[in-house]
C-alpha atoms as a PDB file:
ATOM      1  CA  UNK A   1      16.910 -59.756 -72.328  1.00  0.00           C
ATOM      2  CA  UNK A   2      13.043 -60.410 -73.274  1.00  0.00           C
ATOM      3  CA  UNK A   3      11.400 -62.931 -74.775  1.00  0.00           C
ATOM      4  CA  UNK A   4      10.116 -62.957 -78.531  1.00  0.00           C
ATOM      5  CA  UNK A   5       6.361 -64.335 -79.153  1.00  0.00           C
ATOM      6  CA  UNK A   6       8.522 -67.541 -80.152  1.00  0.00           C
ATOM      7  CA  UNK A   7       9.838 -67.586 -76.650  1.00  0.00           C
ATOM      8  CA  UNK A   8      13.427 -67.249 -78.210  1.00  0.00           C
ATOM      9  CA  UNK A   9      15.355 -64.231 -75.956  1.00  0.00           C
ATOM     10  CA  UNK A  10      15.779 -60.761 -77.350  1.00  0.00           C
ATOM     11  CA  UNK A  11      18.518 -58.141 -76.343  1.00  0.00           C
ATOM     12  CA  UNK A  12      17.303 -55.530 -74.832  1.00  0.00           C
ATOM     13  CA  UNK A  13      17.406 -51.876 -76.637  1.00  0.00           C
ATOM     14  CA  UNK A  14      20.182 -49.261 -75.024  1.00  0.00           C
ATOM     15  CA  UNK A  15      19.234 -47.430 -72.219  1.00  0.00           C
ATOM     16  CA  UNK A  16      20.578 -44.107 -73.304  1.00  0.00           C
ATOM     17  CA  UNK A  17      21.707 -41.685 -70.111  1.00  0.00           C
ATOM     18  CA  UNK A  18      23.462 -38.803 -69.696  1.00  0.00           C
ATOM     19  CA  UNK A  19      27.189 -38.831 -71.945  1.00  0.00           C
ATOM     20  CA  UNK A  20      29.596 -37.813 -69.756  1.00  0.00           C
ATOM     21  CA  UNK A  21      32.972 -36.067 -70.948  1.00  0.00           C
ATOM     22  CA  UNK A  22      35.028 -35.712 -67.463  1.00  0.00           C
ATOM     23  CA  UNK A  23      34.965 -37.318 -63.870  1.00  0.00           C
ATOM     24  CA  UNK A  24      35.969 -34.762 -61.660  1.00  0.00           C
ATOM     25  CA  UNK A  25      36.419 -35.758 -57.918  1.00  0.00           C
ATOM     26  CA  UNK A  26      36.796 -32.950 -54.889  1.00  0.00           C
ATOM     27  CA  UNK A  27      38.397 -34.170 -52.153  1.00  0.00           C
ATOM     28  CA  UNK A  28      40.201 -31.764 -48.754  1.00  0.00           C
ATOM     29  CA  UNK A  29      39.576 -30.927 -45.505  1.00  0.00           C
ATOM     30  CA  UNK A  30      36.418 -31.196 -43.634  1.00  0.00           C
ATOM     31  CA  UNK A  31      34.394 -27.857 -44.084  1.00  0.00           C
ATOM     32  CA  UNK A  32      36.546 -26.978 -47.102  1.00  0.00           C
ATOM     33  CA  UNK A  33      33.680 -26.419 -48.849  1.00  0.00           C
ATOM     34  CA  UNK A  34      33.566 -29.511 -51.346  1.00  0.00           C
ATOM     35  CA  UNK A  35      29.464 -29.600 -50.945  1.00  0.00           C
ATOM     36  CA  UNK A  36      29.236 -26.097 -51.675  1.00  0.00           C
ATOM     37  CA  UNK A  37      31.100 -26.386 -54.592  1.00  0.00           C
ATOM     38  CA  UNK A  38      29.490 -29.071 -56.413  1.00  0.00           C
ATOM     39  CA  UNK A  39      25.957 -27.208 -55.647  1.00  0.00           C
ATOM     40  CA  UNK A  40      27.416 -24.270 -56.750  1.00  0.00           C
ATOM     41  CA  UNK A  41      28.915 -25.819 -60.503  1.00  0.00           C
ATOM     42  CA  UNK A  42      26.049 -28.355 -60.651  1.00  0.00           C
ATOM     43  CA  UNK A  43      23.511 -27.246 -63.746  1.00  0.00           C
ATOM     44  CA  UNK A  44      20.844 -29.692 -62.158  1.00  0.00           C
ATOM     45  CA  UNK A  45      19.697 -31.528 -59.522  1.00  0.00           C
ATOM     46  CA  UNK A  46      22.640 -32.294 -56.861  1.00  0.00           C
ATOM     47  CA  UNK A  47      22.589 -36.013 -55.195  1.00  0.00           C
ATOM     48  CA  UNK A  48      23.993 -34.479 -51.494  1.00  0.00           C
ATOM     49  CA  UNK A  49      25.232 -37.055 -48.555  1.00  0.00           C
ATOM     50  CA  UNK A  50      25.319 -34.335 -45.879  1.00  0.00           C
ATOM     51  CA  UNK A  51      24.062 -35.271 -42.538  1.00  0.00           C
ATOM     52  CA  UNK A  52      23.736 -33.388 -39.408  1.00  0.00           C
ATOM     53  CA  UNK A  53      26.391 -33.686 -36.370  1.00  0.00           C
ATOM     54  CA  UNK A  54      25.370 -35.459 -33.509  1.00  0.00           C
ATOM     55  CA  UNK A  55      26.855 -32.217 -31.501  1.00  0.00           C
ATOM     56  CA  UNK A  56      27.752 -29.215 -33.109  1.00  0.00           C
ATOM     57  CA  UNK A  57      31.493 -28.863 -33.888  1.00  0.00           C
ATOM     58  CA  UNK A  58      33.859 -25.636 -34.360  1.00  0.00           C
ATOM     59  CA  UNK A  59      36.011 -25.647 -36.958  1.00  0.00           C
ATOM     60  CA  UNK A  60      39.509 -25.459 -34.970  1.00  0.00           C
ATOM     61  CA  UNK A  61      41.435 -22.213 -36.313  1.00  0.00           C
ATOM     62  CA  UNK A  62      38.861 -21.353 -38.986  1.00  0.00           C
ATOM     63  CA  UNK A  63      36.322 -19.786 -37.052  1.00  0.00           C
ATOM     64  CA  UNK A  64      33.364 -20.920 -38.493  1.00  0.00           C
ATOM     65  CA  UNK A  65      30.473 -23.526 -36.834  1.00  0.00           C
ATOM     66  CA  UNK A  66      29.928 -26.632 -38.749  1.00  0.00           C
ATOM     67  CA  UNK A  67      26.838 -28.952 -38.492  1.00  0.00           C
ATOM     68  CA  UNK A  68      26.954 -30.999 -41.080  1.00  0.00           C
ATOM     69  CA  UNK A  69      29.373 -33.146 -42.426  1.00  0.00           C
ATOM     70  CA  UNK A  70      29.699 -35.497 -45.921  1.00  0.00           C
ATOM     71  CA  UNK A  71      29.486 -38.842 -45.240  1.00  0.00           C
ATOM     72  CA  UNK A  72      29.184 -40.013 -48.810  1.00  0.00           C
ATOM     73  CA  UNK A  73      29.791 -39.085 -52.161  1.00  0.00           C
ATOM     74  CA  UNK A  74      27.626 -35.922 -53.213  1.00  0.00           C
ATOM     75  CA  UNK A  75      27.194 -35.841 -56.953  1.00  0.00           C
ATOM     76  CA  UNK A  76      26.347 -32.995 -59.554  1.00  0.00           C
ATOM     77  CA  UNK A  77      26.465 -32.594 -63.241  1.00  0.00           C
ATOM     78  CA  UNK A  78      27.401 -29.131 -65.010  1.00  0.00           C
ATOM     79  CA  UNK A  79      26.519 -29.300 -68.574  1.00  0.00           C
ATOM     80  CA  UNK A  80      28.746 -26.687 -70.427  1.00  0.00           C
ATOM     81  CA  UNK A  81      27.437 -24.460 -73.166  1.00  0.00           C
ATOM     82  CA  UNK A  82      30.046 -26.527 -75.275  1.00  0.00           C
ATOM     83  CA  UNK A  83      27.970 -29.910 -75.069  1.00  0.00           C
ATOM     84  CA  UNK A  84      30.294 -31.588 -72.298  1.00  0.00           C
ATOM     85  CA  UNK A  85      29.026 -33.154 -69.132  1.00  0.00           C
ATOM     86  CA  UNK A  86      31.106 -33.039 -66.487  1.00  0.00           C
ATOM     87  CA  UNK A  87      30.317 -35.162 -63.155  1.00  0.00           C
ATOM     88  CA  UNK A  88      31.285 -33.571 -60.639  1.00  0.00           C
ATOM     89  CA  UNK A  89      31.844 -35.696 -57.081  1.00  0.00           C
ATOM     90  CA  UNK A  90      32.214 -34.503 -53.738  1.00  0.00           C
ATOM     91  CA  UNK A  91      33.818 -36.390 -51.070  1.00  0.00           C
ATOM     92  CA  UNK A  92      34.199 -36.658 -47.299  1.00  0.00           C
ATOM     93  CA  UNK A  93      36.401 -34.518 -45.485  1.00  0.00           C
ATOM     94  CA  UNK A  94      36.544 -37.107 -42.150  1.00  0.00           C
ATOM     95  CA  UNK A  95      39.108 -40.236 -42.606  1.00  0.00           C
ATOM     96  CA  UNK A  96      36.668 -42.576 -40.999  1.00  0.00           C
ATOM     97  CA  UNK A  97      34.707 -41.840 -44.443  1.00  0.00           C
ATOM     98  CA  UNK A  98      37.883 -42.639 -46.394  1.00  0.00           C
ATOM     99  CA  UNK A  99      36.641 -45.995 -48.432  1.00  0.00           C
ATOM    100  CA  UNK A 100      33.775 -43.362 -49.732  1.00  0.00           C
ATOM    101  CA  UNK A 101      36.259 -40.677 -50.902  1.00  0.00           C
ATOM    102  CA  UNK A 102      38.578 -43.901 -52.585  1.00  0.00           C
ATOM    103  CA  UNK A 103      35.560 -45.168 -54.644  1.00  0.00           C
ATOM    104  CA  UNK A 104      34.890 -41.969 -56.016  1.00  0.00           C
ATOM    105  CA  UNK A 105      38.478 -41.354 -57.690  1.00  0.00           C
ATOM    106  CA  UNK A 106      37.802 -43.500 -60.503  1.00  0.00           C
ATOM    107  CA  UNK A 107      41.136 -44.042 -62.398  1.00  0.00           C
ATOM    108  CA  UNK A 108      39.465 -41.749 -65.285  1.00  0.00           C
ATOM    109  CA  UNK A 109      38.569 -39.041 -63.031  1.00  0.00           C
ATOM    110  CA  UNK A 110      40.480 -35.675 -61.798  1.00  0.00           C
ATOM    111  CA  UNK A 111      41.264 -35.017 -58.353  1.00  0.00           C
ATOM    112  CA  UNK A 112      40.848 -31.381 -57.130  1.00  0.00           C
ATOM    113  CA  UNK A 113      41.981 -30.784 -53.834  1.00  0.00           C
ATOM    114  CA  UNK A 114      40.551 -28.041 -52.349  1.00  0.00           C
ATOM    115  CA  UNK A 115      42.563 -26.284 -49.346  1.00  0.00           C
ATOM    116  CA  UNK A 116      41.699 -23.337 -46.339  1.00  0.00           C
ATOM    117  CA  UNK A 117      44.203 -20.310 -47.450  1.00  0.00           C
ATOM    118  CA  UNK A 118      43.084 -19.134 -43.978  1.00  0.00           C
ATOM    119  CA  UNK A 119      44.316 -22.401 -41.874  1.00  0.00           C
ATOM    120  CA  UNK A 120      47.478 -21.851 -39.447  1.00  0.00           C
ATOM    121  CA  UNK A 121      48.107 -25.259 -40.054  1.00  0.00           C
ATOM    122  CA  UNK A 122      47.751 -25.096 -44.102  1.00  0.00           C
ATOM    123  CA  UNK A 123      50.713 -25.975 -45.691  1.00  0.00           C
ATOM    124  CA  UNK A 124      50.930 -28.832 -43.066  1.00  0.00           C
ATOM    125  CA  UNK A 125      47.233 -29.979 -44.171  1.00  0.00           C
ATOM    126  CA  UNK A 126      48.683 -29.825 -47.959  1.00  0.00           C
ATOM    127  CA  UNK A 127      51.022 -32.178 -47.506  1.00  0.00           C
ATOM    128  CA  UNK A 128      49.263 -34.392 -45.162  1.00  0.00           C
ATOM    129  CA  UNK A 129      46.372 -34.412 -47.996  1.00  0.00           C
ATOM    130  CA  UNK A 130      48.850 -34.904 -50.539  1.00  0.00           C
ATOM    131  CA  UNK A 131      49.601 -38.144 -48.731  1.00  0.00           C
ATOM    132  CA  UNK A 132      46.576 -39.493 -48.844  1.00  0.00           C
ATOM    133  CA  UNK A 133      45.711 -38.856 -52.147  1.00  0.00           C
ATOM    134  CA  UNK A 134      48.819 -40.869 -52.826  1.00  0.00           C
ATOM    135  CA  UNK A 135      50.044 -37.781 -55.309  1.00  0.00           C
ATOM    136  CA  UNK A 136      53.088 -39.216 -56.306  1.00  0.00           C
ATOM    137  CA  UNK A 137      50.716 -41.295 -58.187  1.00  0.00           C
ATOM    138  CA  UNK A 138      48.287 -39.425 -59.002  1.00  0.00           C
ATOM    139  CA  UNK A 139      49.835 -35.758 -59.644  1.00  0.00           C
ATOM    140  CA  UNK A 140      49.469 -36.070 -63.233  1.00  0.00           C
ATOM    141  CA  UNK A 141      45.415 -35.705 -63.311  1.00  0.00           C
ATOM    142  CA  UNK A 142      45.703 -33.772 -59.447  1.00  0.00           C
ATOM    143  CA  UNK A 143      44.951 -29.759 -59.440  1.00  0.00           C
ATOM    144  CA  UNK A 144      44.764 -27.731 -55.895  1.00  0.00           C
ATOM    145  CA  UNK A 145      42.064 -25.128 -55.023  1.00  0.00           C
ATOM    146  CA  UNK A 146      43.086 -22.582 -52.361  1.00  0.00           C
ATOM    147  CA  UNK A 147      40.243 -21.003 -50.785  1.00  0.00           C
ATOM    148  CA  UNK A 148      39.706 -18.248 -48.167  1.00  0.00           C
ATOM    149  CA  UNK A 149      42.533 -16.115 -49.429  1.00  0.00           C
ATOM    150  CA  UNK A 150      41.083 -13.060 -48.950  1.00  0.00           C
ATOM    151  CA  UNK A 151      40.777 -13.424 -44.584  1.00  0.00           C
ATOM    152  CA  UNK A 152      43.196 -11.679 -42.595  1.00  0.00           C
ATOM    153  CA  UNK A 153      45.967 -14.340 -41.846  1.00  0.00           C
ATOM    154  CA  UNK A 154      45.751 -16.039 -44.832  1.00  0.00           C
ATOM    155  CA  UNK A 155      48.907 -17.177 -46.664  1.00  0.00           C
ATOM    156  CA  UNK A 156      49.843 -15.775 -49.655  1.00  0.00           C
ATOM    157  CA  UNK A 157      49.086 -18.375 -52.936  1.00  0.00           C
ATOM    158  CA  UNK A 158      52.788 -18.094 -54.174  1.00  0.00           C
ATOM    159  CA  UNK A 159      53.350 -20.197 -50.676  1.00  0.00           C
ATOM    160  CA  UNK A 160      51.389 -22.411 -51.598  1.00  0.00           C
ATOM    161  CA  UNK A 161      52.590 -22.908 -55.278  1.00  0.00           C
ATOM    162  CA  UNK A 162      56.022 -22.925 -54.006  1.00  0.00           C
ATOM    163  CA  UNK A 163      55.383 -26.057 -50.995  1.00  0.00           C
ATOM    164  CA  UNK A 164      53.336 -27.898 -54.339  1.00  0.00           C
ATOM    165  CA  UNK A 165      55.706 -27.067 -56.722  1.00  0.00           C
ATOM    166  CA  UNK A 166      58.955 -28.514 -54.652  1.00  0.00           C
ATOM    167  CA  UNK A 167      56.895 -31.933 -53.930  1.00  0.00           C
ATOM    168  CA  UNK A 168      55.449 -31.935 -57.478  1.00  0.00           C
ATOM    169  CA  UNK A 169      56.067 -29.415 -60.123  1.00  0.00           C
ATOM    170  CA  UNK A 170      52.680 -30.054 -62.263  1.00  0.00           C
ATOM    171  CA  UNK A 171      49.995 -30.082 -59.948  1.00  0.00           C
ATOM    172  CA  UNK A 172      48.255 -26.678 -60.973  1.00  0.00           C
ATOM    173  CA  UNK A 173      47.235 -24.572 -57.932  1.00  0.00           C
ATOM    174  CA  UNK A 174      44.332 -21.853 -58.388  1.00  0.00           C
ATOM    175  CA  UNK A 175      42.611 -19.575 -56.147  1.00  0.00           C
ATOM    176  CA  UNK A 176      38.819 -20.415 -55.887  1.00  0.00           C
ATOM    177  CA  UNK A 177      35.739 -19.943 -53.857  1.00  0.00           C
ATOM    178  CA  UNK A 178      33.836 -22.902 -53.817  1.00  0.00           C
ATOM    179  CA  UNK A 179      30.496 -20.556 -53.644  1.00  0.00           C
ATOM    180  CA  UNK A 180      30.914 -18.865 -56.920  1.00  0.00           C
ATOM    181  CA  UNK A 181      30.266 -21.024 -59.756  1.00  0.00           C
ATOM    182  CA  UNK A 182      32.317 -19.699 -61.850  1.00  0.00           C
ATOM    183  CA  UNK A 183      35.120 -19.978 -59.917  1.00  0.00           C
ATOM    184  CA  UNK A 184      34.301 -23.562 -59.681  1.00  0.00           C
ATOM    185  CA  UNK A 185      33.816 -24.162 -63.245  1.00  0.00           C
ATOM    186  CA  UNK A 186      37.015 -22.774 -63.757  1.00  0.00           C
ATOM    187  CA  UNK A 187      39.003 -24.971 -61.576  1.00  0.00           C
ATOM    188  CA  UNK A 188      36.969 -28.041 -63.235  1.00  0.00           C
ATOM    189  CA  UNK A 189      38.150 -26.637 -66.224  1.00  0.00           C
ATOM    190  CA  UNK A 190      41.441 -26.505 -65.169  1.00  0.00           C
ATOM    191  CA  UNK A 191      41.571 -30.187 -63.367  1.00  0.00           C
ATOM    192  CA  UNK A 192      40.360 -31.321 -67.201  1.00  0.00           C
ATOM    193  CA  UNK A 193      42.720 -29.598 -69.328  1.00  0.00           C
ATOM    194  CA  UNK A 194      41.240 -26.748 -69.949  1.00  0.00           C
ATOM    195  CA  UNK A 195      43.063 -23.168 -69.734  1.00  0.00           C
ATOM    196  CA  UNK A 196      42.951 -21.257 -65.878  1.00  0.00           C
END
């Protein structure tokens, strides 16, 4: 509110932001690659919560050194060549950051989980992430990203459709690399409606 010259109060005009058409939350595993997929879809700027380990850390089974892990919600927006905005949030990995990861699934938004292909302990990590996304509840607006498919000892996707599948028959599960951006516009496309 303002005030008039008569002192009476005046609304204030809109403040007119950014329209968005989709929420689209990316939740998994720590080093999944959830960062490097919301940099990689993002069409602007990208709002990142990463922060350095105090020591570095190996990923267990995966190979691969981490040192830095999500302790908040990164954001990004990809504005589509059709007009839509789609916000685009990426969440921790680490359950001690789990009251972050819950504020960013919105009830309007989509849930992408994003899953190693390459993990000995993947289908294991699919259910246990399953869990906590409570995707009983939540399967109808919940699509899975499989990633690292190509490694030696990676499981084949049809395993992965068929554990999903048994547990909850319309979850959509796509392959993905959460470097390429179109990979990762596709599977926001996907999460959103959209065709695979």
């Amino acid at each position: 509110m303002t005030s008039t010259p008569s002192g009476r109060r005046a609304p204030l005009e809109a403040v007119v932001g950014t329209a968005i058409s989709h929420q689209v939350a990316f939740c998994g595993p720590l080093g999944v690659g959830k960062t490097t997929a919301v940099l990689a879809a993002s069409t602007g700027e990208v709002a990142s919560t990463e922060a350095q380990w105090s020591v570095t850390s190996t990923m267990v089974g995966r190979g691969m050194p981490k040192r830095t892990t999500t302790v908040g919600i990164d954001y990004g927006e990809w504005k589509a060549d059709d007009g839509s905005t789609y916000a685009i949030y990426g969440t921790p990995g680490q359950e001690r950051f789990a009251e972050a990861r819950s504020g960013a699934i919105s009830p309007g938004a989509k849930i992408v989980l994003w899953l190693f292909g390459n993990s000995p302990s993947a289908l294991d990590e699919a259910a246990e992430w399953l869990d906590l996304l409570d995707a009983a509840d939540n399967h109808g607006r919940m699509t899975v990203a499989v990633t690292r498919t190509e490694e030696e000892g990676s499981r084949p996707v049809a395993e992965f459709e068929s554990f999903i599948h048994e547990r909850h028959p319309d979850i959509a599960v796509v392959v993905a690399d959460p470097r390429s951006s179109e990979d990762v516009r596709r599977v926001v496309r996907v999460a959103t409606g959209g065709s695979r």
